[in-house]
N, C-alpha and C. Protein backbone atom coordinates (compact mmCIF):
# COMPACT_ATOMS: atom_id res chain seq x y z
N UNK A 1 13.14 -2.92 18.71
CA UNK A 1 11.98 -3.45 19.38
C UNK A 1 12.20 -4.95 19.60
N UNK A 2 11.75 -5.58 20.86
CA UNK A 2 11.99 -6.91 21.01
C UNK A 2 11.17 -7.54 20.67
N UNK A 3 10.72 -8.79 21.00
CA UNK A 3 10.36 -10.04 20.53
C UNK A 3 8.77 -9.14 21.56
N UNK A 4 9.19 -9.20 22.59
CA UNK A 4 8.03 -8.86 23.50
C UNK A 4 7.03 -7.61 23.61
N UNK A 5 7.39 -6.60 22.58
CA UNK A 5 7.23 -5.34 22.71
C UNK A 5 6.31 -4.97 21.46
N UNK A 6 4.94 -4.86 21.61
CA UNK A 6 4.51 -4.43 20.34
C UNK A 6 3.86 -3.01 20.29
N UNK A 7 3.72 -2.59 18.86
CA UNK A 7 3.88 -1.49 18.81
C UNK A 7 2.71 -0.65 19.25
N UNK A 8 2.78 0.39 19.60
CA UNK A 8 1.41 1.21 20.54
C UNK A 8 0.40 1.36 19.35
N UNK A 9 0.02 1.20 18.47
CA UNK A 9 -1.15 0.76 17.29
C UNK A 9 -1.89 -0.47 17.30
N UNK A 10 -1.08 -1.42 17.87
CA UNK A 10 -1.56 -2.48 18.40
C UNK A 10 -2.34 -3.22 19.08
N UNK A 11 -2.87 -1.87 20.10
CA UNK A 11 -3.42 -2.38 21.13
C UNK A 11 -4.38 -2.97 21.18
N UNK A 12 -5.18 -2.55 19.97
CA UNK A 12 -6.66 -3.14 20.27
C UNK A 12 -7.03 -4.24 19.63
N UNK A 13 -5.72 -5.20 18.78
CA UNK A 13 -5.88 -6.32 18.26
C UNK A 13 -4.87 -6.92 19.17
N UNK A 14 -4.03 -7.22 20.14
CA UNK A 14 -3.39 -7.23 20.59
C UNK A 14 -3.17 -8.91 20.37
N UNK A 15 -3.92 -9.61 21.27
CA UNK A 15 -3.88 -11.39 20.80
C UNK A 15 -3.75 -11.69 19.33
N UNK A 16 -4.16 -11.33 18.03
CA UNK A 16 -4.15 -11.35 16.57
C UNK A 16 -2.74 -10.83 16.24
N UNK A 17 -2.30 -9.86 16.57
CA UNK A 17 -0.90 -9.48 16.45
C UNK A 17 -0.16 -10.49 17.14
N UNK A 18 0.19 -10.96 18.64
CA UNK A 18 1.17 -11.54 19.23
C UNK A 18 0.83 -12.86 18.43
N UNK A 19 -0.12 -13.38 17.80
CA UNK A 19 0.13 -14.69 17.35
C UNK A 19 0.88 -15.01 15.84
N UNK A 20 0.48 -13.58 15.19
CA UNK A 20 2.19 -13.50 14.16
C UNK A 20 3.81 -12.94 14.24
N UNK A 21 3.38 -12.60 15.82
CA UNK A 21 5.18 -12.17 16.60
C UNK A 21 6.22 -13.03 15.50
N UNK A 22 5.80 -13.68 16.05
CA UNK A 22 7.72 -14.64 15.37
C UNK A 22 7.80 -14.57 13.87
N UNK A 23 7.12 -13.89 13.13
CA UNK A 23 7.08 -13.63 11.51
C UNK A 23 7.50 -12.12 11.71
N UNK A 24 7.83 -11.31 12.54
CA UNK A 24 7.69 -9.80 11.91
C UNK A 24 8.80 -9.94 11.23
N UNK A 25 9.97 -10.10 11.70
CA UNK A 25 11.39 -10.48 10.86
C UNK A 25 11.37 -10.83 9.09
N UNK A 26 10.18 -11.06 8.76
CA UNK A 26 10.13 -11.65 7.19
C UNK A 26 9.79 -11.05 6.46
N UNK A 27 10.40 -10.20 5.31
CA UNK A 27 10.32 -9.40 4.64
C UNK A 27 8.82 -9.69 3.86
N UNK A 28 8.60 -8.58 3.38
CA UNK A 28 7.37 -8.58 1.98
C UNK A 28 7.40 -7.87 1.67
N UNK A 29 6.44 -7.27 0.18
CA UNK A 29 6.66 -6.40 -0.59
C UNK A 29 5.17 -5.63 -0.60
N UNK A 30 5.34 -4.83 -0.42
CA UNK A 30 3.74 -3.95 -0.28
C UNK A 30 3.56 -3.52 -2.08
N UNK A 31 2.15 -3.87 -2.38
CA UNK A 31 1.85 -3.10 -3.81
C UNK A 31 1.03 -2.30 -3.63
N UNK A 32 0.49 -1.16 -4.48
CA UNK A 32 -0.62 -0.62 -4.74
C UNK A 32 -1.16 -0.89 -6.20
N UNK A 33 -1.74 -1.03 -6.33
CA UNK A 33 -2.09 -1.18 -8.24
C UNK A 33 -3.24 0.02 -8.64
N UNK A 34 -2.99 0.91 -9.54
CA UNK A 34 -3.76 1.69 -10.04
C UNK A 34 -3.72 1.28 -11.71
N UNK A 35 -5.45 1.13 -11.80
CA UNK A 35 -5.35 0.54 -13.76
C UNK A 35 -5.41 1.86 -14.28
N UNK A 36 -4.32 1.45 -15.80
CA UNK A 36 -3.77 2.46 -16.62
C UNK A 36 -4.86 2.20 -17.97
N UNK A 37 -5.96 2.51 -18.34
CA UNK A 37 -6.57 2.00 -19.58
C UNK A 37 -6.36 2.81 -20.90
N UNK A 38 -5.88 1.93 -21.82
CA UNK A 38 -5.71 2.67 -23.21
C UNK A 38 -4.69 3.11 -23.16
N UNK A 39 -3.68 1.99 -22.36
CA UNK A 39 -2.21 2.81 -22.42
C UNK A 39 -1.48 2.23 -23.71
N UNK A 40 -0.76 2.81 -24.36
CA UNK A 40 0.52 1.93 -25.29
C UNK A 40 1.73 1.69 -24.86
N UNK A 41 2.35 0.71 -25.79
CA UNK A 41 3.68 0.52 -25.92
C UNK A 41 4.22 1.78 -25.96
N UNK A 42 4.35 3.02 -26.75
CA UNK A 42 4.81 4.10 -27.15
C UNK A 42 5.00 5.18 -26.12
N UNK A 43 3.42 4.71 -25.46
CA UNK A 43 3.43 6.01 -24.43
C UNK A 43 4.49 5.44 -23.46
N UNK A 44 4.54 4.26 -22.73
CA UNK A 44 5.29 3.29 -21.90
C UNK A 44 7.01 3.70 -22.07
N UNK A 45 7.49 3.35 -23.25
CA UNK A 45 8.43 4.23 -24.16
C UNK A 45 8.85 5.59 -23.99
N UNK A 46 8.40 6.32 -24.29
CA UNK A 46 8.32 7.84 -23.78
C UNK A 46 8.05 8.34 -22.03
N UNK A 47 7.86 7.00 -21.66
CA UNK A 47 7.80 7.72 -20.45
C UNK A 47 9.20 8.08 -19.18
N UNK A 48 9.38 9.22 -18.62
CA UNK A 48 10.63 9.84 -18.12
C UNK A 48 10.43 10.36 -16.71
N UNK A 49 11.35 10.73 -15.98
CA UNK A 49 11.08 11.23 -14.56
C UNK A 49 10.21 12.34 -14.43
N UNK A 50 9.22 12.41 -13.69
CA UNK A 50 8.15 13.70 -14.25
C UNK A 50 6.96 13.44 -15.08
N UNK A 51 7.10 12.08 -15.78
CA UNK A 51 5.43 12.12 -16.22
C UNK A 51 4.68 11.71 -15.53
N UNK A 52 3.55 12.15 -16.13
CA UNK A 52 2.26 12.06 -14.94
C UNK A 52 1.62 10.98 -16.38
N UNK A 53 0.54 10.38 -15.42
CA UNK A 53 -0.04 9.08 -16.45
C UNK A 53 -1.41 9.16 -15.46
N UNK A 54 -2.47 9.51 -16.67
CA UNK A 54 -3.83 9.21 -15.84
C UNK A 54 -4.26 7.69 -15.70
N UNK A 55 -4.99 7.53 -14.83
CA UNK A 55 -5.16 6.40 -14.27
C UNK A 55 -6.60 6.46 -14.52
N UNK A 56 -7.44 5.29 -14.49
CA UNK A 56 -9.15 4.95 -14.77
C UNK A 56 -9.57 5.06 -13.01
N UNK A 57 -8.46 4.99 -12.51
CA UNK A 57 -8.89 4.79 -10.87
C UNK A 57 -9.22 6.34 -10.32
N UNK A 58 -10.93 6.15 -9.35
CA UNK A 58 -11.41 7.23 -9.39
C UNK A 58 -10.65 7.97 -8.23
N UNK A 59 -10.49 9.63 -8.06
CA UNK A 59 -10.05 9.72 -6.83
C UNK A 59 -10.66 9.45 -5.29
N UNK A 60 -12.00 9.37 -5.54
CA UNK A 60 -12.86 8.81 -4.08
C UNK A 60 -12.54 7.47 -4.02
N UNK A 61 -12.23 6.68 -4.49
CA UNK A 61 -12.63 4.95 -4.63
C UNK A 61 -10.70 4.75 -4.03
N UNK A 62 -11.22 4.22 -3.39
CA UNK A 62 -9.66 3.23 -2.38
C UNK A 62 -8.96 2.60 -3.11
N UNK A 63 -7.96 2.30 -3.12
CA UNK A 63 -6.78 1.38 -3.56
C UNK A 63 -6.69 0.37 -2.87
N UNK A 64 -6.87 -0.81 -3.70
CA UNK A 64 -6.31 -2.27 -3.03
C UNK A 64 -4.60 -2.30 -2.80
N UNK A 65 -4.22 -3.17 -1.93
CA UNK A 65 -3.27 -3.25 -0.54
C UNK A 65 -2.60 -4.52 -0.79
N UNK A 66 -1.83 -4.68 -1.35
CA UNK A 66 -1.22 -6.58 -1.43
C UNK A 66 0.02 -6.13 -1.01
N UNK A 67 0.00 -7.44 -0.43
CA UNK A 67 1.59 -8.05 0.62
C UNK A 67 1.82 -9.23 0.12
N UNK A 68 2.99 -9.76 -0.94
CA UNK A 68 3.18 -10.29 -1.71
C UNK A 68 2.26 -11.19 -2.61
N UNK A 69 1.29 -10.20 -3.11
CA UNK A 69 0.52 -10.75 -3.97
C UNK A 69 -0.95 -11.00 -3.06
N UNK A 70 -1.07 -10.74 -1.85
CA UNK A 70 -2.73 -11.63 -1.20
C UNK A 70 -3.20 -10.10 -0.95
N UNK A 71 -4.22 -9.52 -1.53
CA UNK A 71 -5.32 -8.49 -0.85
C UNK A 71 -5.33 -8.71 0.40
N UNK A 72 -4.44 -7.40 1.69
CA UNK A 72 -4.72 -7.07 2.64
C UNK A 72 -5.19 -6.18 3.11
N UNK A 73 -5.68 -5.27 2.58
CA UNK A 73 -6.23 -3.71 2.78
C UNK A 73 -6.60 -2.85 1.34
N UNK A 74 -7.15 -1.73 1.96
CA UNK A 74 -7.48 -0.94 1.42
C UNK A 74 -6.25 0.36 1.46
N UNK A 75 -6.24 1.51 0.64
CA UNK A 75 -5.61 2.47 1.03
C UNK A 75 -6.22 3.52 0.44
N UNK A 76 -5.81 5.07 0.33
CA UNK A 76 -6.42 6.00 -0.19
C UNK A 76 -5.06 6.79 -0.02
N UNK A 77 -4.54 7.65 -1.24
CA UNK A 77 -3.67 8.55 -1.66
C UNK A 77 -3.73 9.74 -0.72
N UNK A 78 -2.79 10.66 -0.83
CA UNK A 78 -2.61 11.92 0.20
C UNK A 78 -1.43 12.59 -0.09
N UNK A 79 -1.68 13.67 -0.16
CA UNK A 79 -0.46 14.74 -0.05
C UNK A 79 0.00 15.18 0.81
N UNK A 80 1.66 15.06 1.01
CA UNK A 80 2.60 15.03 2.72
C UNK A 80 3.76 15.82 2.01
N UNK A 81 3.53 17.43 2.48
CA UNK A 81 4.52 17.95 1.62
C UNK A 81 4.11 18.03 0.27
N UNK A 82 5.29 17.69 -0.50
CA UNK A 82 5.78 17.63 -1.63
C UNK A 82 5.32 16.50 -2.00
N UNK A 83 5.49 15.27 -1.24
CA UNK A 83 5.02 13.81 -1.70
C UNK A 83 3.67 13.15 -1.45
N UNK A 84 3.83 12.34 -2.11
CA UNK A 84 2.29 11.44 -1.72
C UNK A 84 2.96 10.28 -1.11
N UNK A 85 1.36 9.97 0.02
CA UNK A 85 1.56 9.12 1.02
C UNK A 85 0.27 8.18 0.46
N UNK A 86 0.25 6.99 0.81
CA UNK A 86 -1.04 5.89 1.58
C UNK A 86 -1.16 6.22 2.34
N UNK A 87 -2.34 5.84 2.58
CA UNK A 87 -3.05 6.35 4.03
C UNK A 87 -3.93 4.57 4.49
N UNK A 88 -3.74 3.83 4.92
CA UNK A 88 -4.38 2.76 5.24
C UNK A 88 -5.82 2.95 5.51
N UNK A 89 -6.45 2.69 5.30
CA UNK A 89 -8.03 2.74 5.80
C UNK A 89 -8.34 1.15 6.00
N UNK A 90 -8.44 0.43 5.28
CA UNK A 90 -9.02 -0.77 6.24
C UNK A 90 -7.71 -1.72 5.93
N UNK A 91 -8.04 -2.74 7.23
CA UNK A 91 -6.90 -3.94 6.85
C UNK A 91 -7.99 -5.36 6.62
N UNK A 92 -7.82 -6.58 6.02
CA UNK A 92 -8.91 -7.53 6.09
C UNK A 92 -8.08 -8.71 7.06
């Protein structure tokens, strides 16, 4: 994709997007954070490919969205296949 070409999702922010054009090139790191409460050292320890770890985070309630560290969105979990996806729901 060129410098000039943005992507068909775009359209309806279109001026807000072309004015961070010359940044798409710059990497970042997407997080999700789900809180683990009443976890231990031990359990942390024991943990292996295949465990599952409950989370305090409800399944209706969204997941916050950081791009190196700044709250940009919201997301909500989903099953694709075999795997789980994000699903974006809002951006701020």
């Amino acid at each position: 994709m060129s410098d000039r070409q943005l992507p068909a999702e775009c359209d309806d922010g279109v001026a807000a997007v072309q004015s961070w054009r010359r940044l798409w090139w710059l990497p970042c790191e997407l997080t999700l954070e789900l809180p683990v409460s009443h976890f231990t050292v031990g359990e942390l320890l024991r943990l292996q490919p295949g465990s599952i770890v409950a989370t305090a985070w409800s399944p209706s309630r969204e997941i916050p969205l950081e791009a190196n560290g700044e709250l940009i969105g919201w997301t909500e979990f989903e099953a694709v296949g075999e795997h789980r996806a994000a699903r974006i729901t809002e951006l701020l």
